[in-house]
N, C-alpha and C. Protein backbone atom coordinates (compact mmCIF):
# COMPACT_ATOMS: atom_id res chain seq x y z
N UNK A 1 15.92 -12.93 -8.96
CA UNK A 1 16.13 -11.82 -8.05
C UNK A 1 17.46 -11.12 -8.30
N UNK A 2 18.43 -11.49 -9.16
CA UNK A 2 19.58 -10.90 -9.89
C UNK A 2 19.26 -9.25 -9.71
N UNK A 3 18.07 -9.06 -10.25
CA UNK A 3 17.79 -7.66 -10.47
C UNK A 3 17.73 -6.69 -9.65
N UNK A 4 17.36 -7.49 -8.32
CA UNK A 4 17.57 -6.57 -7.25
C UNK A 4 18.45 -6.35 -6.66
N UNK A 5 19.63 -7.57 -6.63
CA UNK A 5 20.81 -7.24 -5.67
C UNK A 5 21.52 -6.72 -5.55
N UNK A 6 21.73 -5.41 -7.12
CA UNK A 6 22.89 -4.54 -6.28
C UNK A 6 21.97 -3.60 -5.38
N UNK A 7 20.58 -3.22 -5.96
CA UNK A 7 19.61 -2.12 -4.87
C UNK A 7 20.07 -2.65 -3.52
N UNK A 8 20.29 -4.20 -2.84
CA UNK A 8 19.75 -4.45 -1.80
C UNK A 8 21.24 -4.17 -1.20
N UNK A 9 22.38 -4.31 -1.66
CA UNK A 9 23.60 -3.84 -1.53
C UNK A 9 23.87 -2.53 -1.07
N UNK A 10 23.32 -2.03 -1.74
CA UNK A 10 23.24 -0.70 -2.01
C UNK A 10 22.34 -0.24 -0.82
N UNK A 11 21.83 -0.49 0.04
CA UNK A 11 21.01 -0.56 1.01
C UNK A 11 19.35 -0.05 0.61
N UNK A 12 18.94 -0.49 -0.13
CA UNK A 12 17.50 -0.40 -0.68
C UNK A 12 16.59 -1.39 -0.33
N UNK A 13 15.92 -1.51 0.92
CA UNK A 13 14.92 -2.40 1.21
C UNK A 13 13.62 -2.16 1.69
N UNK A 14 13.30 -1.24 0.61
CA UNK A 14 11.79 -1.57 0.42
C UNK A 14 11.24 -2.11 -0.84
N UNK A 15 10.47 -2.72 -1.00
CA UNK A 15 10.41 -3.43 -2.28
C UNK A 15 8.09 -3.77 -2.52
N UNK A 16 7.53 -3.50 -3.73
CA UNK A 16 6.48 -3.53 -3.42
C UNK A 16 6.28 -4.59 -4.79
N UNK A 17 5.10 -5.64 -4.15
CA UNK A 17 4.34 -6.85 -4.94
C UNK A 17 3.21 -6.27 -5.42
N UNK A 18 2.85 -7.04 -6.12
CA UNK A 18 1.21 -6.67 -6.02
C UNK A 18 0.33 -8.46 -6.44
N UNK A 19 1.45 -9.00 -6.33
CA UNK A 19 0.43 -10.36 -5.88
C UNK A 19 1.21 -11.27 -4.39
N UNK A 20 0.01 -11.78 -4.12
CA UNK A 20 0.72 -12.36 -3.04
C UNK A 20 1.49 -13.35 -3.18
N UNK A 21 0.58 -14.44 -3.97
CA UNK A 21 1.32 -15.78 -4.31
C UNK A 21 3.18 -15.69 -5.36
N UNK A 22 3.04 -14.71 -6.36
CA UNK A 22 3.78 -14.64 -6.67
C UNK A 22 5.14 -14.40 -5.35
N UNK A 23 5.08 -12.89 -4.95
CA UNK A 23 5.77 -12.47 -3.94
C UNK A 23 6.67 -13.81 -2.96
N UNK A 24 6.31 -14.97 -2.84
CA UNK A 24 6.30 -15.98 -1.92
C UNK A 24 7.62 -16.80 -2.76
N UNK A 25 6.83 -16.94 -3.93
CA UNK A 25 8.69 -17.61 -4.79
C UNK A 25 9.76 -16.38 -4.94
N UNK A 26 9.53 -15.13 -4.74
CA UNK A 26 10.70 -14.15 -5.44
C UNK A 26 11.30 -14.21 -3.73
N UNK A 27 10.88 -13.81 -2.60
CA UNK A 27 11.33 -13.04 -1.62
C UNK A 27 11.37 -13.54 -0.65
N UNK A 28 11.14 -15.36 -0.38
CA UNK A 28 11.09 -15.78 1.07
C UNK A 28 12.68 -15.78 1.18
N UNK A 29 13.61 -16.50 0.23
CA UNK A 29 15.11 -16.19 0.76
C UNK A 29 15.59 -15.10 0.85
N UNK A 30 15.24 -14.20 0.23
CA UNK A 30 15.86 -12.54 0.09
C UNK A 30 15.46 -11.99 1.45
N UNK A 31 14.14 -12.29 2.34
CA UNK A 31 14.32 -12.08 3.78
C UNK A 31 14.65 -12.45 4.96
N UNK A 32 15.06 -13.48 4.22
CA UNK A 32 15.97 -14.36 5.50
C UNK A 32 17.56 -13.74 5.16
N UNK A 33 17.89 -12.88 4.28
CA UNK A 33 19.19 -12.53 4.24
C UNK A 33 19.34 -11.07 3.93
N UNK A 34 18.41 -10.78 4.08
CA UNK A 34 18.03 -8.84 4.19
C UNK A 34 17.18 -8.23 4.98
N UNK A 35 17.48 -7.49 5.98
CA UNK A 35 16.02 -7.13 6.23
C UNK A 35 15.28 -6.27 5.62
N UNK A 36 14.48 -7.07 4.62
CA UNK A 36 13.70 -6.40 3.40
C UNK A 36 12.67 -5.84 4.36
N UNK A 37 11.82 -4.71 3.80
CA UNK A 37 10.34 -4.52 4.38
C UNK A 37 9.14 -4.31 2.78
N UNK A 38 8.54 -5.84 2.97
CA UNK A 38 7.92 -5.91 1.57
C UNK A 38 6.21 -5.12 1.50
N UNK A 39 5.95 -4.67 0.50
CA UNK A 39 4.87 -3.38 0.61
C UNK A 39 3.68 -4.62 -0.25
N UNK A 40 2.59 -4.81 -0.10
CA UNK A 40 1.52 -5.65 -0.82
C UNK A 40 0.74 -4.47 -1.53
N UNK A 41 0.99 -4.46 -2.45
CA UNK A 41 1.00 -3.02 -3.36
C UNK A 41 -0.90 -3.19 -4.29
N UNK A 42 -0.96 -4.16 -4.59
CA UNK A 42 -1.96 -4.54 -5.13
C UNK A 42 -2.98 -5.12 -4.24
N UNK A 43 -4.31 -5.05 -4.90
CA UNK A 43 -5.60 -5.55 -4.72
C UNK A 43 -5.50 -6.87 -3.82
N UNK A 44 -6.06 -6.95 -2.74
CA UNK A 44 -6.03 -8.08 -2.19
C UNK A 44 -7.54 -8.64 -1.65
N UNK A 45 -7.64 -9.78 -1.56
CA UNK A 45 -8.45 -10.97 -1.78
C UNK A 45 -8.46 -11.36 -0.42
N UNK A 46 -9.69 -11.25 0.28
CA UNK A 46 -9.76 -11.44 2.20
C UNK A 46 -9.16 -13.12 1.94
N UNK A 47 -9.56 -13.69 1.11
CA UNK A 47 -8.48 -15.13 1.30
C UNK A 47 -7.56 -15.06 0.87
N UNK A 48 -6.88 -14.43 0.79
CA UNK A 48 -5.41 -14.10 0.25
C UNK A 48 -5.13 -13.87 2.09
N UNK A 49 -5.62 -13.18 2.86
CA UNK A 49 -5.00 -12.36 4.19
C UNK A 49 -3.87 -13.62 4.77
N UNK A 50 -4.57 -14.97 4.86
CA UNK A 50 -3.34 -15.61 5.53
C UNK A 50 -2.20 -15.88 4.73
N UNK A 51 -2.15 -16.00 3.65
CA UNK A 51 -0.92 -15.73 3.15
C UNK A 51 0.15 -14.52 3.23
N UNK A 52 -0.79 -13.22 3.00
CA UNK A 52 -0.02 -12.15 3.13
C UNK A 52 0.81 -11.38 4.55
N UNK A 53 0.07 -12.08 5.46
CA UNK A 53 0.87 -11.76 7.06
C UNK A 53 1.65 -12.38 7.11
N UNK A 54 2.10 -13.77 6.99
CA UNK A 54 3.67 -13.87 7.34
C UNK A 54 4.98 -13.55 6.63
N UNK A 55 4.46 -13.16 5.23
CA UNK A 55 5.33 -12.34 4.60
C UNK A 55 5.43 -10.95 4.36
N UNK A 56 4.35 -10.06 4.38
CA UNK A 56 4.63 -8.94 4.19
C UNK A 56 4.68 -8.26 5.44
N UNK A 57 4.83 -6.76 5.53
CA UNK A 57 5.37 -6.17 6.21
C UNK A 57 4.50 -4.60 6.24
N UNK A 58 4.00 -4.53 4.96
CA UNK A 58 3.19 -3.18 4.76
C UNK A 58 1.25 -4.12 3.68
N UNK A 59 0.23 -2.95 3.90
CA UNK A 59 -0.60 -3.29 2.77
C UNK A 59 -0.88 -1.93 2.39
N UNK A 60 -0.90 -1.72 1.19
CA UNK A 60 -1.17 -0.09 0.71
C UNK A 60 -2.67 0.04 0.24
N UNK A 61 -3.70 -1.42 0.14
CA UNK A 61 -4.97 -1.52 -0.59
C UNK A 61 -6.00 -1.83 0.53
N UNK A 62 -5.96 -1.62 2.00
CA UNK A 62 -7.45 -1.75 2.08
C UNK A 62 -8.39 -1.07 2.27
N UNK A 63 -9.37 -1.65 1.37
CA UNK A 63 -10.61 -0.65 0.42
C UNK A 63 -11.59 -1.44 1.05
N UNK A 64 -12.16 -2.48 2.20
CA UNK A 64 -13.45 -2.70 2.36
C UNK A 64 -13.48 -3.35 4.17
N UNK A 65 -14.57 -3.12 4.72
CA UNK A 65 -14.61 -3.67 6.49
C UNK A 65 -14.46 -5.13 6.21
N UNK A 66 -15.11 -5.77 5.53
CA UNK A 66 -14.77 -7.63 5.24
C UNK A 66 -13.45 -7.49 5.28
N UNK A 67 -12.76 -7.14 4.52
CA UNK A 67 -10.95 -7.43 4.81
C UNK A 67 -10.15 -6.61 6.08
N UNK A 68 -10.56 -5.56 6.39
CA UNK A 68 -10.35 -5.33 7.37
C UNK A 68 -10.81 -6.39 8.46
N UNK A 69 -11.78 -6.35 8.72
CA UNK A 69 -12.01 -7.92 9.98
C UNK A 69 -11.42 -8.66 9.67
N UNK A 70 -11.07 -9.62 8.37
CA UNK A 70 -10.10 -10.95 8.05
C UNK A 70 -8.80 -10.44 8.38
N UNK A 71 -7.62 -9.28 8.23
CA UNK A 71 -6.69 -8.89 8.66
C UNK A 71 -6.72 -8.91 10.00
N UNK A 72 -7.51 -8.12 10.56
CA UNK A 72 -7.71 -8.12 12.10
C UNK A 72 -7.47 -9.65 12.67
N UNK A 73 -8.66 -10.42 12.33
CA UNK A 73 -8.61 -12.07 13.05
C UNK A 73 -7.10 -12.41 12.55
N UNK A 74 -6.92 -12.17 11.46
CA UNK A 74 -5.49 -12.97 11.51
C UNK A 74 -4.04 -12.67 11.69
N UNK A 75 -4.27 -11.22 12.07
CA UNK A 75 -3.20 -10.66 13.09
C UNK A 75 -3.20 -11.05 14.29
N UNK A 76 -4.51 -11.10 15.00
CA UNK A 76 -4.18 -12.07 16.16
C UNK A 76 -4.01 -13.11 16.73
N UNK A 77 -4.47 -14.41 15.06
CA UNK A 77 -3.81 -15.87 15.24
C UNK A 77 -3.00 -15.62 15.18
N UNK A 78 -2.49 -14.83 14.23
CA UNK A 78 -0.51 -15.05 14.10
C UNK A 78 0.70 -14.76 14.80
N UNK A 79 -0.28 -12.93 15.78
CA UNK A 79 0.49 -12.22 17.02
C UNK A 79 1.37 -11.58 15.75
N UNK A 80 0.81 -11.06 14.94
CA UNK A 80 1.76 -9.90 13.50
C UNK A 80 1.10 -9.02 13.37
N UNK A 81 1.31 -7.84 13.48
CA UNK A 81 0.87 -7.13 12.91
C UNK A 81 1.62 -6.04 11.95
N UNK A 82 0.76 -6.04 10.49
CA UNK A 82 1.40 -5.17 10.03
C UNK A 82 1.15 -3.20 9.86
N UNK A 83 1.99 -2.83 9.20
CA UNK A 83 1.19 -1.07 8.57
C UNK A 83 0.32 -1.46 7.44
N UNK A 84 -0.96 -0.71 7.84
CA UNK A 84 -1.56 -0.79 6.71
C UNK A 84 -2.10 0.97 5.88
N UNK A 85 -2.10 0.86 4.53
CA UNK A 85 -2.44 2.45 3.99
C UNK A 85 -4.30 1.64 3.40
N UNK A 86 -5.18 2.98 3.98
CA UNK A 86 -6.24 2.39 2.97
C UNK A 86 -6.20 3.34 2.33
N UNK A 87 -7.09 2.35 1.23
CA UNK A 87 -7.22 2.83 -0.40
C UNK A 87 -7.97 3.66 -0.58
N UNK A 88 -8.05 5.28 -1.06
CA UNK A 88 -8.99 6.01 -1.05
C UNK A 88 -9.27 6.11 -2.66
N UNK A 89 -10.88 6.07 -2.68
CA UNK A 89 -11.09 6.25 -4.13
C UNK A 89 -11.60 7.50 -4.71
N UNK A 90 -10.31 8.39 -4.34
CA UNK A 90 -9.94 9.76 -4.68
C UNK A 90 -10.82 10.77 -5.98
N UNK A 91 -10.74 9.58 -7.18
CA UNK A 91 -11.06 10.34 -8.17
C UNK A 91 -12.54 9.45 -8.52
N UNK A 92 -13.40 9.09 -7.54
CA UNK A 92 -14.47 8.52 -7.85
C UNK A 92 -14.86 7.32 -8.90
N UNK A 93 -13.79 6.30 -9.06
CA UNK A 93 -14.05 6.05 -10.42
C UNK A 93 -14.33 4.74 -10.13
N UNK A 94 -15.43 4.10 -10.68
CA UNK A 94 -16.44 3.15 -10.59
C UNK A 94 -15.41 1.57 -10.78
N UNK A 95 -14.83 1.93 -11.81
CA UNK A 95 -13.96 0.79 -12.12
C UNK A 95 -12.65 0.75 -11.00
N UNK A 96 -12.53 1.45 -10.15
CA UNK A 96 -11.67 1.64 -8.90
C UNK A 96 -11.50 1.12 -8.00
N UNK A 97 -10.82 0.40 -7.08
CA UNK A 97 -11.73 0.55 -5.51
C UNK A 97 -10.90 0.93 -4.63
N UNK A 98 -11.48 1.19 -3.47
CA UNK A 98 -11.30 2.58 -2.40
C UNK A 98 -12.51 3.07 -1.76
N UNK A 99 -12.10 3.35 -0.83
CA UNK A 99 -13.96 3.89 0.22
C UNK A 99 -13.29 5.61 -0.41
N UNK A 100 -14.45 5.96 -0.64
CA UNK A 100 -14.59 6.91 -0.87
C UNK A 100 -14.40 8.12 -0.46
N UNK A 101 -13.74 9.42 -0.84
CA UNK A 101 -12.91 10.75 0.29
C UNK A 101 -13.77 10.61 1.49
N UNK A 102 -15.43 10.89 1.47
CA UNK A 102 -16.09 11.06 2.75
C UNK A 102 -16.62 10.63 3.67
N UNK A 103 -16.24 8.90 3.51
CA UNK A 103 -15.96 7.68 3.86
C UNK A 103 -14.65 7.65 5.08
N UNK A 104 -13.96 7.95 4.37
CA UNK A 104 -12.61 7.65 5.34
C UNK A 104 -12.38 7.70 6.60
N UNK A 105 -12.89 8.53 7.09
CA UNK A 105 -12.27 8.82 8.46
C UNK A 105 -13.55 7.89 9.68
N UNK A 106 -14.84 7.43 8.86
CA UNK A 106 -15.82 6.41 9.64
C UNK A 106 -14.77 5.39 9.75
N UNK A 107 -14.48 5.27 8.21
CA UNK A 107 -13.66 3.55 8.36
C UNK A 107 -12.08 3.78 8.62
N UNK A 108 -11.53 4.71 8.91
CA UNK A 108 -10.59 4.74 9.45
C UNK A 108 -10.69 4.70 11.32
N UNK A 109 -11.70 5.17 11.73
CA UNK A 109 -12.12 5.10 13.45
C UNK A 109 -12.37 3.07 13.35
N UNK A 110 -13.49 3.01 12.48
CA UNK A 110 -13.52 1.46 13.00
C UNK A 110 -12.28 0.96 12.86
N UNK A 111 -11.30 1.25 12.03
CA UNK A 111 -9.88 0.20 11.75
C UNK A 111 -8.60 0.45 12.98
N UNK A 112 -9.22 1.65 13.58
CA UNK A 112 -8.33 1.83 14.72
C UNK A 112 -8.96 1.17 15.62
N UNK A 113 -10.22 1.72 16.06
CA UNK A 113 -10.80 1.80 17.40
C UNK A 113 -11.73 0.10 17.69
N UNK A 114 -12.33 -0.20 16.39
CA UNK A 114 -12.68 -2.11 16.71
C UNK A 114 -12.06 -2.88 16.21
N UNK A 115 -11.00 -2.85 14.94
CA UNK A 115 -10.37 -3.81 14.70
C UNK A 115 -8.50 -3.65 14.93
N UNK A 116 -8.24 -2.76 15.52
CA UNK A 116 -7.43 -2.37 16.55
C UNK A 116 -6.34 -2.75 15.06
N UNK A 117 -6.01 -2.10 14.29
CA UNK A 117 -5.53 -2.10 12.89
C UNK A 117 -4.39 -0.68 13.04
N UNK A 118 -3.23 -0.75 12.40
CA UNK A 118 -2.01 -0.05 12.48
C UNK A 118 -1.92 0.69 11.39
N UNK A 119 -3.13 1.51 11.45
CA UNK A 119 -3.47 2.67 10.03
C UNK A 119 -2.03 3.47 9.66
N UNK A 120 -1.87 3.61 8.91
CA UNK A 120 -0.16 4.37 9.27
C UNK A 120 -0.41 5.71 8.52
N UNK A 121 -1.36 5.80 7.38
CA UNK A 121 -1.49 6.72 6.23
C UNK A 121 -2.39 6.27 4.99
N UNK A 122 -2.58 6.71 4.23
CA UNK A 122 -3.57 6.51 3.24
C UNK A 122 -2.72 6.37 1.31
N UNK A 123 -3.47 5.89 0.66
CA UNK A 123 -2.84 5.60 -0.75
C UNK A 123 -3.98 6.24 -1.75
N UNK A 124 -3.79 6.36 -2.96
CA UNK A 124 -4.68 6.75 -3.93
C UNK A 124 -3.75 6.24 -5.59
N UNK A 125 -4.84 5.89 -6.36
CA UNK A 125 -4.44 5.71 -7.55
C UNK A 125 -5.39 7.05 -8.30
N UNK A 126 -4.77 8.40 -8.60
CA UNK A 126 -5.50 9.15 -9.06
C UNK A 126 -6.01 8.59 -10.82
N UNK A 127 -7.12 9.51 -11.23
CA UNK A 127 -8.00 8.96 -12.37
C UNK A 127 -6.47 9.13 -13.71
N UNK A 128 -6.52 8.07 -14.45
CA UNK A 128 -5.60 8.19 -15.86
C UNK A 128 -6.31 9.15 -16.55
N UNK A 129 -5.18 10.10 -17.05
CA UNK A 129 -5.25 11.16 -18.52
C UNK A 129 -6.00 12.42 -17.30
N UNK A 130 -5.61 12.48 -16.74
CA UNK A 130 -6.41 13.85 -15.91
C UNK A 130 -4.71 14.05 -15.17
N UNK A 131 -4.98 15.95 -14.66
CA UNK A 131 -3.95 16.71 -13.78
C UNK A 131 -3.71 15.86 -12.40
N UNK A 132 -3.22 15.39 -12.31
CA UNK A 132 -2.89 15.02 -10.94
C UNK A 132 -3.00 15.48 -9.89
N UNK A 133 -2.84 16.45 -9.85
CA UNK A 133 -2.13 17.32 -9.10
C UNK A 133 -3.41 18.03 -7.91
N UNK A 134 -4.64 18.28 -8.35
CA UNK A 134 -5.69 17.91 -7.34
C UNK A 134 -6.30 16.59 -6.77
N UNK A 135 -6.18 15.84 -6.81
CA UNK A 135 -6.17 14.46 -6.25
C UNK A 135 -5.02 14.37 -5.41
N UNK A 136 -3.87 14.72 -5.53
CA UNK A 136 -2.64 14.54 -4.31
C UNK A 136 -3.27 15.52 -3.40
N UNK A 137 -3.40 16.96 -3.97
CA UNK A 137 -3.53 17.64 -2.89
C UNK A 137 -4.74 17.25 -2.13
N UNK A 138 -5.68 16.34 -2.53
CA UNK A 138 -6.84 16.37 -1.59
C UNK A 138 -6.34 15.26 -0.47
N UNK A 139 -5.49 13.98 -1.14
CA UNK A 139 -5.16 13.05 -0.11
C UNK A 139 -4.39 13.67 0.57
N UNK A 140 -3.66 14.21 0.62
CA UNK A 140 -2.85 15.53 1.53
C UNK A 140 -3.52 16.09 2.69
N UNK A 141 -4.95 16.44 2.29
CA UNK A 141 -5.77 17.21 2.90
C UNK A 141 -6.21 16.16 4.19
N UNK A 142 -7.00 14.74 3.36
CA UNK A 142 -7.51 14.18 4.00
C UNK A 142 -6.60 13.30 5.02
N UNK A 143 -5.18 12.90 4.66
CA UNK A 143 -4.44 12.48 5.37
C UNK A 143 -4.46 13.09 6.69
N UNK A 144 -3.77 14.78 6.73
CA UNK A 144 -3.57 15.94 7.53
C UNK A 144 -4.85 15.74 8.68
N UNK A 145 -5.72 15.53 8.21
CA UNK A 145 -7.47 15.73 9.14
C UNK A 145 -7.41 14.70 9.93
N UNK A 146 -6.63 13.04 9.74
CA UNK A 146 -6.74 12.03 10.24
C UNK A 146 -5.40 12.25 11.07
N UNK A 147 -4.56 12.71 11.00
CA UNK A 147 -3.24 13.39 11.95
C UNK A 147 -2.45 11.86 11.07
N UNK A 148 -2.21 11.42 10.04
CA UNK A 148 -1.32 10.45 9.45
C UNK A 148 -0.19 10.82 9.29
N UNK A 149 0.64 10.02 9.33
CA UNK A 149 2.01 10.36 8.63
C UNK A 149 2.89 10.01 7.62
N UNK A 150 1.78 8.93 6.96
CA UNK A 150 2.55 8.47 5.56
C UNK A 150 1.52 8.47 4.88
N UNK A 151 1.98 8.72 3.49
CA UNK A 151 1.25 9.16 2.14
C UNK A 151 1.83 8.29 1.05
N UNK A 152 0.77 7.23 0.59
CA UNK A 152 1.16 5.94 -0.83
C UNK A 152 0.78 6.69 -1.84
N UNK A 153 1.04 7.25 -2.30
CA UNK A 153 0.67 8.19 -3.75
C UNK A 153 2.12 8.08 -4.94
N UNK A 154 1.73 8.06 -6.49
CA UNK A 154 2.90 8.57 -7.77
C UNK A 154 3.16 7.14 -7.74
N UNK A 155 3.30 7.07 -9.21
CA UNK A 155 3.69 5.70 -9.61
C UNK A 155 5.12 6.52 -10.74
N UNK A 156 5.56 5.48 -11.18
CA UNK A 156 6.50 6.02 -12.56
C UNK A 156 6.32 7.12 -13.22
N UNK A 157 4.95 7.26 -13.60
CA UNK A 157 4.56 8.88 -14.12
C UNK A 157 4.03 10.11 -14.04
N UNK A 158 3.68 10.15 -12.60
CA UNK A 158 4.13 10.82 -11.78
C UNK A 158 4.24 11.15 -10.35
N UNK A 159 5.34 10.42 -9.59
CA UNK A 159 5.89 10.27 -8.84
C UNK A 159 6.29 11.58 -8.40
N UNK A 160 7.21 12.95 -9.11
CA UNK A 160 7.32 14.56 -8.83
C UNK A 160 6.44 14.68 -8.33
N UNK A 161 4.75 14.31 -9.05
CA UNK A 161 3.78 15.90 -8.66
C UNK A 161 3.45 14.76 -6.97
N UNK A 162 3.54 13.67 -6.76
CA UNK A 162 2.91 12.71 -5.83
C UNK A 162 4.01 13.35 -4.32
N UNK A 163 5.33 13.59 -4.56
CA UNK A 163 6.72 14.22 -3.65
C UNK A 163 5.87 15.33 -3.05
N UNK A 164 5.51 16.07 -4.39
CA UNK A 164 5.29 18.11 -4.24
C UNK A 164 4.12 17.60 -3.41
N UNK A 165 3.50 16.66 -3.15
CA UNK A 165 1.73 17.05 -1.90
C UNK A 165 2.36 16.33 -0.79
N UNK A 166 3.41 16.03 -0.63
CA UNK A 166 3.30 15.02 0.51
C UNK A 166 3.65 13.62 0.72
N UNK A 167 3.66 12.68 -0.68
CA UNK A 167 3.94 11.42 -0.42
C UNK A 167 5.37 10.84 -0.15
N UNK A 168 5.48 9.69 1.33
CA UNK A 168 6.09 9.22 1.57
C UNK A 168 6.42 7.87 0.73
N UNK A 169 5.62 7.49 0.02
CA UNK A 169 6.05 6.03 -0.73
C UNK A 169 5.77 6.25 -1.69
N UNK A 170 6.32 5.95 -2.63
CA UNK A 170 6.28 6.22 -3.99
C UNK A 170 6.33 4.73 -4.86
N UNK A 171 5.41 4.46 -5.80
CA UNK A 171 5.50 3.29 -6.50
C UNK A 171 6.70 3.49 -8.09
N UNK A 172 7.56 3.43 -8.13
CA UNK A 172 8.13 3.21 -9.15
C UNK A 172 9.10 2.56 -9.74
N UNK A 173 8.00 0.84 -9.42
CA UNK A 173 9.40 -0.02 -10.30
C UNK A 173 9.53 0.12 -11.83
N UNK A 174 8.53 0.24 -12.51
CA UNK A 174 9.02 0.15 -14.17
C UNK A 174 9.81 1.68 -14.51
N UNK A 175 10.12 2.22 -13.65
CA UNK A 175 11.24 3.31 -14.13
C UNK A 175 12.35 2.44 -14.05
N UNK A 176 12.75 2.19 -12.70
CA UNK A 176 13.44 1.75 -12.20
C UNK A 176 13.94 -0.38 -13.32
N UNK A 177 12.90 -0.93 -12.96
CA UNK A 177 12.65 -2.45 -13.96
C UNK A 177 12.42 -2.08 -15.24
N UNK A 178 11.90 -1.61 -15.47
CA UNK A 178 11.37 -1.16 -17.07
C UNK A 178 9.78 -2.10 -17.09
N UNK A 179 9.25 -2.48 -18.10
CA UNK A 179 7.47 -2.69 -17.78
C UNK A 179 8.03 -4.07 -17.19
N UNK A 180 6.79 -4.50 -16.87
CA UNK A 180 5.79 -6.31 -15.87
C UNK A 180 5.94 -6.48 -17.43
N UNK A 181 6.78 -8.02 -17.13
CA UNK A 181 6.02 -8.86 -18.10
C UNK A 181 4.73 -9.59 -17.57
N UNK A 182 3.86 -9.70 -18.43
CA UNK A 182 2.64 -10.57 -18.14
C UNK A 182 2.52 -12.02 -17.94
């Protein structure tokens, strides 16, 4: 965790995983001595959910009602609740996941209204080697219609055009780290 501590000095505490188990050896001491707010950035696994509530703080991926209900039940064993962004699967792409643009706002009513869920805003991984720049503006759109106020959009490459529609969180550690080792 060397790598992070002058950011956290520096007063930088948001920080995003994208596994759970990992996340658990890097950051249980770093929040007992920061108040970090950790983002679960990646794909998550409805048996993964009890792990990920007592450590995280945000989820930027949920893409299906099964994990939504497992979050739900285990926000209320635990009495935690976190923000969650769901995953919209913006640019249609099969190998993706995300409920789909005309999807959203059904499963955004059930995640408010039956599983009583702390929707905060929506995320998108737009399609690789294509303009970006219509895919932000549509989560923009669709955000705006749901009255949201945070936007998970732009990774490292492009993070600008993800600012110019709207997004409040921005993914860019390998600017910042340089690549994941594997």
């Amino acid at each position: 965790m060397k790598e992070i501590e002058p950011l956290l000095r520096y007063g930088h505490l948001h920080f995003g995983e994208n596994k759970v188990q990992e996340a658990y050896s890097k950051w249980i001491d770093v929040k007992n001595n920061f108040d970090v707010k950790l983002h679960m950035i990646g794909k998550l696994q409805s048996n993964k959910v009890k792990f990920l509530l007592p450590l995280f703080d945000y989820l930027h991926s949920l893409d299906n009602i099964k994990l939504a209900e497992k979050i739900s039940k285990e926000q209320i064993k635990l009495k935690k609740r976190i923000k969650i962004f769901i995953q919209v699967n913006i640019g249609d792409e099969e190998q993706k996941n995300g409920i789909q643009p005309n999807e959203v706002e059904d499963f955004y009513k059930i995640c408010i209204n039956n599983l009583d869920l702390d929707i905060v805003g929506l995320m998108c991984l737009p399609p690789d080697q294509k303009d970006v720049k219509p895919f932000f503006k549509k989560m923009k759109e669709l955000n705006n219609q749901l009255g949201l106020k945070e936007l998970s959009m732009g990774m490292s490459s492009d993070y600008l055009d993800a600012i110019e529609f709207g997004a409040s969180f921005i993914r860019i550690g390998s600017k910042i780290f340089g690549n994941r080792n594997q």
